[in-house]
C-alpha atoms as a PDB file:
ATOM      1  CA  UNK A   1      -0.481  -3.671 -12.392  1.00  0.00           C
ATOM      2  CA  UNK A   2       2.399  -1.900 -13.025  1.00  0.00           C
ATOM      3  CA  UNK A   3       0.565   1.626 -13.670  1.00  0.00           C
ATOM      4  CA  UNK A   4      -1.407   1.128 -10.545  1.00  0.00           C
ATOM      5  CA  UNK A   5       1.792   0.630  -8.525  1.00  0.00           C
ATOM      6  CA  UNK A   6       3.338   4.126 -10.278  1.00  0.00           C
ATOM      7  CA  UNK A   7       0.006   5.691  -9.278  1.00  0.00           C
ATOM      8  CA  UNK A   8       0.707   4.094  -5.269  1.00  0.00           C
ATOM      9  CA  UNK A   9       4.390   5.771  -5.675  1.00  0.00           C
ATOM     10  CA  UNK A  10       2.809   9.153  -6.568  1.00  0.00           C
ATOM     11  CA  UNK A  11       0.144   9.309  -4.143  1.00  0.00           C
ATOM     12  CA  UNK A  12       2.513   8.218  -1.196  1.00  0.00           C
ATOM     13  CA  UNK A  13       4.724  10.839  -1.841  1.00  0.00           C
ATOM     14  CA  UNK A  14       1.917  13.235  -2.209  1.00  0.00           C
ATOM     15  CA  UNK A  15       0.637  12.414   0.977  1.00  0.00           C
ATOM     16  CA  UNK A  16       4.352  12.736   2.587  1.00  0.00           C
ATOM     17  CA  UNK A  17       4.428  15.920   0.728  1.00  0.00           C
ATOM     18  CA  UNK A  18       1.245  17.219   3.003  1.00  0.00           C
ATOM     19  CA  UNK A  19       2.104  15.595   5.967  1.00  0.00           C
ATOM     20  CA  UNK A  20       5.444  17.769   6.024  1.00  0.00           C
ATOM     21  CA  UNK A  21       3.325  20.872   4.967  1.00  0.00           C
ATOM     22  CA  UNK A  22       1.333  20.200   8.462  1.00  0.00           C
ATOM     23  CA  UNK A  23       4.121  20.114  10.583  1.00  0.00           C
ATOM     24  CA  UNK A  24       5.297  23.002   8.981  1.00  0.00           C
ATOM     25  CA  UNK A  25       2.491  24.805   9.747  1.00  0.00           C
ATOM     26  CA  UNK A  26       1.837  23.106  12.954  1.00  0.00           C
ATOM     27  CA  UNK A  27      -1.146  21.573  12.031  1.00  0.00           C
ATOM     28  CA  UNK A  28      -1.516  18.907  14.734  1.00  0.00           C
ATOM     29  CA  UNK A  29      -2.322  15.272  13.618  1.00  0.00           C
ATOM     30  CA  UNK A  30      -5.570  13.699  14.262  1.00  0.00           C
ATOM     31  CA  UNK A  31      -5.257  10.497  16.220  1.00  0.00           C
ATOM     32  CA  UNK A  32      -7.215   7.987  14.872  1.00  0.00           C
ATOM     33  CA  UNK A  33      -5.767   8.698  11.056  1.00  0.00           C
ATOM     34  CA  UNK A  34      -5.429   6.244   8.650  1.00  0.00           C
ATOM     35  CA  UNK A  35      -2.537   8.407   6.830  1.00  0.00           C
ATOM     36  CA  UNK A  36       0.073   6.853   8.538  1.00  0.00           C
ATOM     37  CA  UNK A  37      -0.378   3.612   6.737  1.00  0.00           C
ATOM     38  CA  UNK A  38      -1.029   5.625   3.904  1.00  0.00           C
ATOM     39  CA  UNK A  39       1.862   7.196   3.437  1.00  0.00           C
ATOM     40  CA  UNK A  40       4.483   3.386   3.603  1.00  0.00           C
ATOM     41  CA  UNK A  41       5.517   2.389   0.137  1.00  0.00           C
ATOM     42  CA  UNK A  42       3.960  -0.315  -1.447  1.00  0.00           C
ATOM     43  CA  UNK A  43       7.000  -2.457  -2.080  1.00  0.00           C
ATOM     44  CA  UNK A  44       6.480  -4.130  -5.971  1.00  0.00           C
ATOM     45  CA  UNK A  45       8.289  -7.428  -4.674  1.00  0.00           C
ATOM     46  CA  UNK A  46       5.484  -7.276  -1.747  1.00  0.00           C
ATOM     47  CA  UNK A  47       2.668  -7.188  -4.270  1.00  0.00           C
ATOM     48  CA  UNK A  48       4.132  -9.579  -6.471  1.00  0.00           C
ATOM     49  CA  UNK A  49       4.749 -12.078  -3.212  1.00  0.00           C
ATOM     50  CA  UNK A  50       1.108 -11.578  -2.169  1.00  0.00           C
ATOM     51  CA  UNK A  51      -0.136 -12.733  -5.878  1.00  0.00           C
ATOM     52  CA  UNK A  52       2.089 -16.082  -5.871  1.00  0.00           C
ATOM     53  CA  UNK A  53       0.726 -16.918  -2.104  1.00  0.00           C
ATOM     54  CA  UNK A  54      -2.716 -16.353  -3.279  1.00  0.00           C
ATOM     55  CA  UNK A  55      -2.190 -18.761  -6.492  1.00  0.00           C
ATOM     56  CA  UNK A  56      -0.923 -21.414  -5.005  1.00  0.00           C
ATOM     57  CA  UNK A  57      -3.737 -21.472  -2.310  1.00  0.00           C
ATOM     58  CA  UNK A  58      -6.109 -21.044  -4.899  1.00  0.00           C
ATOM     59  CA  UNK A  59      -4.309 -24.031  -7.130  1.00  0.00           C
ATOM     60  CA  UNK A  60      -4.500 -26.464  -3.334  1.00  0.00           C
ATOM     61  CA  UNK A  61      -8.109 -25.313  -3.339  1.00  0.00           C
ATOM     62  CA  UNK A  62      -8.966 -26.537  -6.468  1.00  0.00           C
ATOM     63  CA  UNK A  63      -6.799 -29.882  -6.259  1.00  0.00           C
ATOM     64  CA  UNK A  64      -8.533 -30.648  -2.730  1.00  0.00           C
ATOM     65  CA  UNK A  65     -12.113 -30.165  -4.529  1.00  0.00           C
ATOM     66  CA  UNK A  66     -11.344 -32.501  -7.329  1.00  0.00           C
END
């Protein structure tokens, strides 16, 4: 987990990195881009919040089919 959030890191700032490099050049954006939500950090404490959620539904799951 922890390499694939390093590799999120990298490739957000890679895509911040072209995004400036457009408006530099005046590239105009295309409307209905996904890059936007792209280029937000992936927060680590987000991630790790998002695992324990899923758990414990998964643990009430299992307790409500026994």
């Amino acid at each position: 987990m922890h390499i694939g959030l390093l590799a999120e890191h990298e490739l957000t700032r890679v895509l911040q990195m072209l995004d400036a490099i457009q408006d530099k050049m005046g590239i105009a954006n295309h409307e209905n881009s996904d890059l936007a939500d792209l280029e937000m950090e992936t927060k680590p404490e987000d991630v790790l919040a998002e695992i324990t959620r899923l758990q414990q539904r998964a643990l009430r799951g299992k307790k409500l089919a026994s």
